[in-house]
N, C-alpha and C. Protein backbone atom coordinates (compact mmCIF):
# COMPACT_ATOMS: atom_id res chain seq x y z
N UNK A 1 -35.87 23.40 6.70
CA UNK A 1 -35.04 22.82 5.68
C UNK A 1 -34.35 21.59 6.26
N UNK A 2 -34.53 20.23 5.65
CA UNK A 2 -33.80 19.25 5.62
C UNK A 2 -32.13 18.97 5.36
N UNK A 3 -31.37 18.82 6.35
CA UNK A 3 -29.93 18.26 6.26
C UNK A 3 -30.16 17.15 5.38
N UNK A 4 -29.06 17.72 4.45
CA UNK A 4 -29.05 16.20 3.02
C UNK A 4 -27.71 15.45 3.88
N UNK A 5 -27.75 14.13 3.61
CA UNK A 5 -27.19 13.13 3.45
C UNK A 5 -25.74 13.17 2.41
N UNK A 6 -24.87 12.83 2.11
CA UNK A 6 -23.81 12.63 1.54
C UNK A 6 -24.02 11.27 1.08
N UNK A 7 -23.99 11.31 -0.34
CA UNK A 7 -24.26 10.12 -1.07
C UNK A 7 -22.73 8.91 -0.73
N UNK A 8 -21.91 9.94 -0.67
CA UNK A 8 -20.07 9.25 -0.66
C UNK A 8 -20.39 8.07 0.29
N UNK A 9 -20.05 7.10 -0.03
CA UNK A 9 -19.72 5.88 1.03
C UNK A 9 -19.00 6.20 2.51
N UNK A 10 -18.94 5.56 3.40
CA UNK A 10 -18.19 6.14 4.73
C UNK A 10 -17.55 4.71 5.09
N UNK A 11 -17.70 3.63 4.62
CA UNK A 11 -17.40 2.56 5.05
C UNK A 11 -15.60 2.36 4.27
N UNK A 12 -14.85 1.91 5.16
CA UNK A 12 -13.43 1.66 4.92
C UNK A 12 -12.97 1.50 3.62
N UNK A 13 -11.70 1.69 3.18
CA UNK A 13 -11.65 1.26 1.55
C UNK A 13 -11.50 -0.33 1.86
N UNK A 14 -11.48 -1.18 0.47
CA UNK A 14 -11.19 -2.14 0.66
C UNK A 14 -9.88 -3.05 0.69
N UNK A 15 -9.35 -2.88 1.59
CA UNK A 15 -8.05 -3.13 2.05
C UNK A 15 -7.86 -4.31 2.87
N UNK A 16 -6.98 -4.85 2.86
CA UNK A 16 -6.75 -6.03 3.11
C UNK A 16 -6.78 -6.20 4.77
N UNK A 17 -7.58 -7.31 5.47
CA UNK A 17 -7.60 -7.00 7.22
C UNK A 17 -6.74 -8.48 7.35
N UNK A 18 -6.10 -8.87 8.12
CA UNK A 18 -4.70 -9.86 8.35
C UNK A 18 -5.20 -10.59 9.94
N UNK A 19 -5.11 -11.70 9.77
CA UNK A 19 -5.07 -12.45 11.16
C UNK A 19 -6.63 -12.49 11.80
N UNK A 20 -7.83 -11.60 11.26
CA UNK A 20 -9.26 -11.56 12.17
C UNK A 20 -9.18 -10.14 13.18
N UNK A 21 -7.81 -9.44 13.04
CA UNK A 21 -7.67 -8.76 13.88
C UNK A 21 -7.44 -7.16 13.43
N UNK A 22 -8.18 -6.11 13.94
CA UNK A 22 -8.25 -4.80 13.13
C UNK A 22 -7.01 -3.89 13.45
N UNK A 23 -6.83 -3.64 11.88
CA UNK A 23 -5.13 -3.02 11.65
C UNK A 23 -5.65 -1.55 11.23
N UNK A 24 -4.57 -0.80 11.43
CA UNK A 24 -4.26 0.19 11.28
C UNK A 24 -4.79 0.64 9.54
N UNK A 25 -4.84 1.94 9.27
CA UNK A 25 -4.69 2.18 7.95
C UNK A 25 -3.49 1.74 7.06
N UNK A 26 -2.49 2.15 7.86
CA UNK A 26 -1.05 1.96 7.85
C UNK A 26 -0.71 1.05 7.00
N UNK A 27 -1.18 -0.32 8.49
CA UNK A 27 -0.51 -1.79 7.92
C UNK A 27 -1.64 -1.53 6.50
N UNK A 28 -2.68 -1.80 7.04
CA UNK A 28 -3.78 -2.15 5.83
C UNK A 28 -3.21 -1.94 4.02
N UNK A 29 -2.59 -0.47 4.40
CA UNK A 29 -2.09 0.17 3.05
C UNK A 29 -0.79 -0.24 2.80
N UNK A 30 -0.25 -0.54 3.41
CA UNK A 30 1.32 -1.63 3.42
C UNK A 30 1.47 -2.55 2.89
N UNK A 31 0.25 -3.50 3.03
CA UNK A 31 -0.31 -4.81 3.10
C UNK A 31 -0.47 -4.68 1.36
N UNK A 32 -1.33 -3.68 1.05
CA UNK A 32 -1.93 -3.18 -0.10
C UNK A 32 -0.91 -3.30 -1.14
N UNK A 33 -0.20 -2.39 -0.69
CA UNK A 33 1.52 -1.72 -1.33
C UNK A 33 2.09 -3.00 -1.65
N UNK A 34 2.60 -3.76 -0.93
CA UNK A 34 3.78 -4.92 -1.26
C UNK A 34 2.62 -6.01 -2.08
N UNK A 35 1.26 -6.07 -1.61
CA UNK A 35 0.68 -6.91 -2.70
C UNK A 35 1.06 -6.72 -4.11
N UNK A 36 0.83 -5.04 -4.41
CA UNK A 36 0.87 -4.34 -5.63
C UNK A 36 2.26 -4.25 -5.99
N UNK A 37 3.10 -3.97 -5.39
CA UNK A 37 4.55 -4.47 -5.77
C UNK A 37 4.77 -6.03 -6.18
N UNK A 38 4.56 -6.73 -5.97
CA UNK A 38 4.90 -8.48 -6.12
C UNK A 38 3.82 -8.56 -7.99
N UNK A 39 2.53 -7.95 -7.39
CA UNK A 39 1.76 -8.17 -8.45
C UNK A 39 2.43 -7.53 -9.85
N UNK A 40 3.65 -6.56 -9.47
CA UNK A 40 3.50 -5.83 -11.07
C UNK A 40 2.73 -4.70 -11.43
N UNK A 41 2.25 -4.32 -9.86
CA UNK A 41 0.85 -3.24 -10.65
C UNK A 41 1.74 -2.11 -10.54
N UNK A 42 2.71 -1.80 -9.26
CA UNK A 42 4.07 -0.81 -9.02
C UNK A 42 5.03 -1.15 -9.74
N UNK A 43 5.23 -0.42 -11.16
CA UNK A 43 6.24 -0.37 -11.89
C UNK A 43 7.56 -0.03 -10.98
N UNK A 44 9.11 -0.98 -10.99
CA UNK A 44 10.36 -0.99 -10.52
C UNK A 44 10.65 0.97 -11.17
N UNK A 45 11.34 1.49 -10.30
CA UNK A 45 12.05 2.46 -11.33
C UNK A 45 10.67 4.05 -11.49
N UNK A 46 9.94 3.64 -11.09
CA UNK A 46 8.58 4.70 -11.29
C UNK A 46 8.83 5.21 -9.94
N UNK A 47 8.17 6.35 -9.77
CA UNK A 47 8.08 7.08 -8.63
C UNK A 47 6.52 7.87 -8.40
N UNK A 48 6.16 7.36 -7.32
CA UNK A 48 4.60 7.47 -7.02
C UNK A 48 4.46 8.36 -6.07
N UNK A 49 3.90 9.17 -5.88
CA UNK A 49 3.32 10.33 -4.76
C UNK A 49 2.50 9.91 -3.71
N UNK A 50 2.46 10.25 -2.81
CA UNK A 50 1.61 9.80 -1.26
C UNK A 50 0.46 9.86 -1.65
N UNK A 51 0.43 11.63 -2.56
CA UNK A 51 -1.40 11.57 -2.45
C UNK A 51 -2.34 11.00 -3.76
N UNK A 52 -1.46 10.26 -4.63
CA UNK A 52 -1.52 9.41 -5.74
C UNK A 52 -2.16 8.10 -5.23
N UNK A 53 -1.18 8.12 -4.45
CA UNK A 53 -1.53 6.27 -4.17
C UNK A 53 -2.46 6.21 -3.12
N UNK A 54 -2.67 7.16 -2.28
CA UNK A 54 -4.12 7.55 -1.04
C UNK A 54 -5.70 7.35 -1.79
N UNK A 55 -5.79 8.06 -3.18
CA UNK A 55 -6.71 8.67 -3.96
C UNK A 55 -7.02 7.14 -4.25
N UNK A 56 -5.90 6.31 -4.96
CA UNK A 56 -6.06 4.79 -5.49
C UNK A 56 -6.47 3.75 -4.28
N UNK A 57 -6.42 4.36 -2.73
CA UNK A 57 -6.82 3.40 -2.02
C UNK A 57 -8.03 4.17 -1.20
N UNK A 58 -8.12 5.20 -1.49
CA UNK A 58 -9.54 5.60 -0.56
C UNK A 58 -9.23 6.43 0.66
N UNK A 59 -7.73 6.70 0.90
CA UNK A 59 -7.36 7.27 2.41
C UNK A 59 -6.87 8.42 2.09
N UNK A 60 -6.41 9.03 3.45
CA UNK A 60 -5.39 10.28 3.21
C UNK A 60 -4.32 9.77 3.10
N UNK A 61 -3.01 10.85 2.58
CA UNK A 61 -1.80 11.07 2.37
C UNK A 61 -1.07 10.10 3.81
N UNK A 62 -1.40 10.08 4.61
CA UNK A 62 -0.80 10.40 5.93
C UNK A 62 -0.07 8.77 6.09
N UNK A 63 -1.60 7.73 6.25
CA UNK A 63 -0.81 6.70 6.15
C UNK A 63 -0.24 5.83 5.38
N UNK A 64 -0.77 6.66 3.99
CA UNK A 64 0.30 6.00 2.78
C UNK A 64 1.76 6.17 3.09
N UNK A 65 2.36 7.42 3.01
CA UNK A 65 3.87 8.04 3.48
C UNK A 65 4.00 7.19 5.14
N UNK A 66 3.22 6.85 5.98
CA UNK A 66 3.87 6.20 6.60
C UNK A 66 4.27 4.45 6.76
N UNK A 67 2.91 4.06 5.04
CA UNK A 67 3.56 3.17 5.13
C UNK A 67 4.42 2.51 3.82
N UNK A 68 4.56 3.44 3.19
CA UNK A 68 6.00 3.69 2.17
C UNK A 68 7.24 3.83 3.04
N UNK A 69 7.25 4.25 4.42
CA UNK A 69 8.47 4.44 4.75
C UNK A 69 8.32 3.16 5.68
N UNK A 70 7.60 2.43 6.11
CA UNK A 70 7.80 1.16 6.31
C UNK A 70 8.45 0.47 5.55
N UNK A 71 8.00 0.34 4.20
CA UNK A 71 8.50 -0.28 2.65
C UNK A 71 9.90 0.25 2.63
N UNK A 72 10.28 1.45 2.94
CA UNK A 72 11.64 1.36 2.60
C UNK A 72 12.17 1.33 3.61
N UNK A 73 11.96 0.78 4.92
CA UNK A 73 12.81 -0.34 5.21
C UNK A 73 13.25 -1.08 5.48
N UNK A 74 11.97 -1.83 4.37
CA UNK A 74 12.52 -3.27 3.95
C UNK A 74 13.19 -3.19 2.82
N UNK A 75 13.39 -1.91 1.45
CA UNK A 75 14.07 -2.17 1.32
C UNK A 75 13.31 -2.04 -0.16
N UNK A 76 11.69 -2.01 0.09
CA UNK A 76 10.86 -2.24 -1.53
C UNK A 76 10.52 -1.33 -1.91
N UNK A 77 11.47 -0.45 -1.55
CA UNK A 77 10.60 1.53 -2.23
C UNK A 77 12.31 2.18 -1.69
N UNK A 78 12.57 2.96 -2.43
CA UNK A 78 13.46 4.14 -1.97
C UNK A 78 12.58 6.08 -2.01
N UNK A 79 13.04 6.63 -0.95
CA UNK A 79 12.59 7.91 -1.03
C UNK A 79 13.06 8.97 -1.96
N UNK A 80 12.53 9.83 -2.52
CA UNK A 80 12.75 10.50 -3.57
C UNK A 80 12.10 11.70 -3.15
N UNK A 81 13.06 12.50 -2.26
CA UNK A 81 12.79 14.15 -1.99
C UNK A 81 12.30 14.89 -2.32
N UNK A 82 10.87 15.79 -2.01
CA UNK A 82 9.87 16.09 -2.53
C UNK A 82 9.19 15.61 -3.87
N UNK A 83 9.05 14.40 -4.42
CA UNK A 83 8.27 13.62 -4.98
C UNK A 83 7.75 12.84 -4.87
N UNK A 84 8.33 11.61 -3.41
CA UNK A 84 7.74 10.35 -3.38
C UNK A 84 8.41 9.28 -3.32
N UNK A 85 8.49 8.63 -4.09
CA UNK A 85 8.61 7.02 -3.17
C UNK A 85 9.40 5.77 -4.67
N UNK A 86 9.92 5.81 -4.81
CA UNK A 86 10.63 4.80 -6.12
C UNK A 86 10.88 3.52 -6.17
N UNK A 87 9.83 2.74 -6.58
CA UNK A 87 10.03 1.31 -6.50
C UNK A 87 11.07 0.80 -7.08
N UNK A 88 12.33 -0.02 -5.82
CA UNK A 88 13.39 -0.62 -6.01
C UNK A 88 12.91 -1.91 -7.23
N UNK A 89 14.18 -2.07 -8.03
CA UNK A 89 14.04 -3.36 -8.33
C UNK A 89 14.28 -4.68 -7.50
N UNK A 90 13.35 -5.59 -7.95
CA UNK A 90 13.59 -6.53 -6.94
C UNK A 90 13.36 -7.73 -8.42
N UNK A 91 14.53 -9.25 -7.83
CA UNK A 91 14.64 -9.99 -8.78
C UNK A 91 13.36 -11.00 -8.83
N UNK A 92 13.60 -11.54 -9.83
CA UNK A 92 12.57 -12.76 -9.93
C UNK A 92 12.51 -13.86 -8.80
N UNK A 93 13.92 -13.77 -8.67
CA UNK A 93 13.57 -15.17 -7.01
C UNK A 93 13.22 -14.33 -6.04
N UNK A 94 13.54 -13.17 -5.96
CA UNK A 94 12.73 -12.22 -4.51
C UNK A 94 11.64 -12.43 -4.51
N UNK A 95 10.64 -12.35 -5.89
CA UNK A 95 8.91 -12.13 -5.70
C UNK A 95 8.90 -13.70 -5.47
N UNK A 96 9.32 -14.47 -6.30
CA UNK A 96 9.20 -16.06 -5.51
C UNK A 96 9.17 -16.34 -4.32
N UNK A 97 10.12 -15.67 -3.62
CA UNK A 97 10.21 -15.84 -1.95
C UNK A 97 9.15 -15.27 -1.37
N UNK A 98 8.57 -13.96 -1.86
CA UNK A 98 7.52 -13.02 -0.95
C UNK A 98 6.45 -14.06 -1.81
N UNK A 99 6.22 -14.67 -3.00
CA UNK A 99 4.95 -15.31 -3.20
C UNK A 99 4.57 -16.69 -2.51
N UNK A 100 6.00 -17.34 -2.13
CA UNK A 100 5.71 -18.74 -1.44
C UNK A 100 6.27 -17.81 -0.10
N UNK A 101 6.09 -17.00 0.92
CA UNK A 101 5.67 -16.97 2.08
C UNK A 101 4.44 -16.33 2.24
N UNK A 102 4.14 -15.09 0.99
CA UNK A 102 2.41 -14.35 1.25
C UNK A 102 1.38 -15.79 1.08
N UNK A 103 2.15 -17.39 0.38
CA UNK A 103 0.95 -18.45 0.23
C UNK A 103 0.94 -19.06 1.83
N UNK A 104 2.41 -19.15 2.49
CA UNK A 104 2.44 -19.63 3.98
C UNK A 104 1.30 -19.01 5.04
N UNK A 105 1.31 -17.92 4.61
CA UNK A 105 0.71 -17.05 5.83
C UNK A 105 -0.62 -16.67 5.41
N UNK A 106 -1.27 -17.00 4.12
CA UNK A 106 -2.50 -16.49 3.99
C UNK A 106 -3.29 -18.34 3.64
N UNK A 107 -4.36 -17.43 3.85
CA UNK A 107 -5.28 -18.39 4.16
C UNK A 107 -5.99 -19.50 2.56
């Protein structure tokens, strides 16, 4: 009897890689996160689960929650005790500032 193959992809989700240089899941999903915060896709005031937002990027739980707790603290997510993670509001000149420095630093 023949070992089947797993149709599932094995290759990385598609997540953002920074500088030419290979990052962590972590940053990668961090990177991901504050994109999706600036973009509007993370509703202010909503509260999202680790293994919610893992499923939406392709990873485990593990380095989403560690890099939500990066995010909060800076300050762009607050924690919410056994639920998850609550996107702070942030003003209109804030995403201005994170959109004219994410244009400084990207290519």
């Amino acid at each position: 009897m023949a070992a089947q193959r797993s149709s599932a992809p094995s290759a990385a989700p598609d997540l953002p890689a920074l500088g030419g240089r290979r990052s962590s899941y972590r940053e990668r999903v961090a990177d991901a996160l504050r994109a999706a915060l600036i973009a509007g896709e993370l509703r202010p005031g909503e509260v999202y689960s680790a293994p919610t937002l893992a499923a939406r990027f392709g990873v485990s739980a593990t380095p989403v929650r560690e890099a939500m707790l990066d995010l909060a603290k800076e300050g762009l997510v607050d924690t919410v005790p056994n639920k998850g993670f609550r996107v702070t509001e942030v003003s209109e000149k804030q995403l201005d500032e994170y959109t004219h420095i994410r244009s400084l630093v990207e290519i």
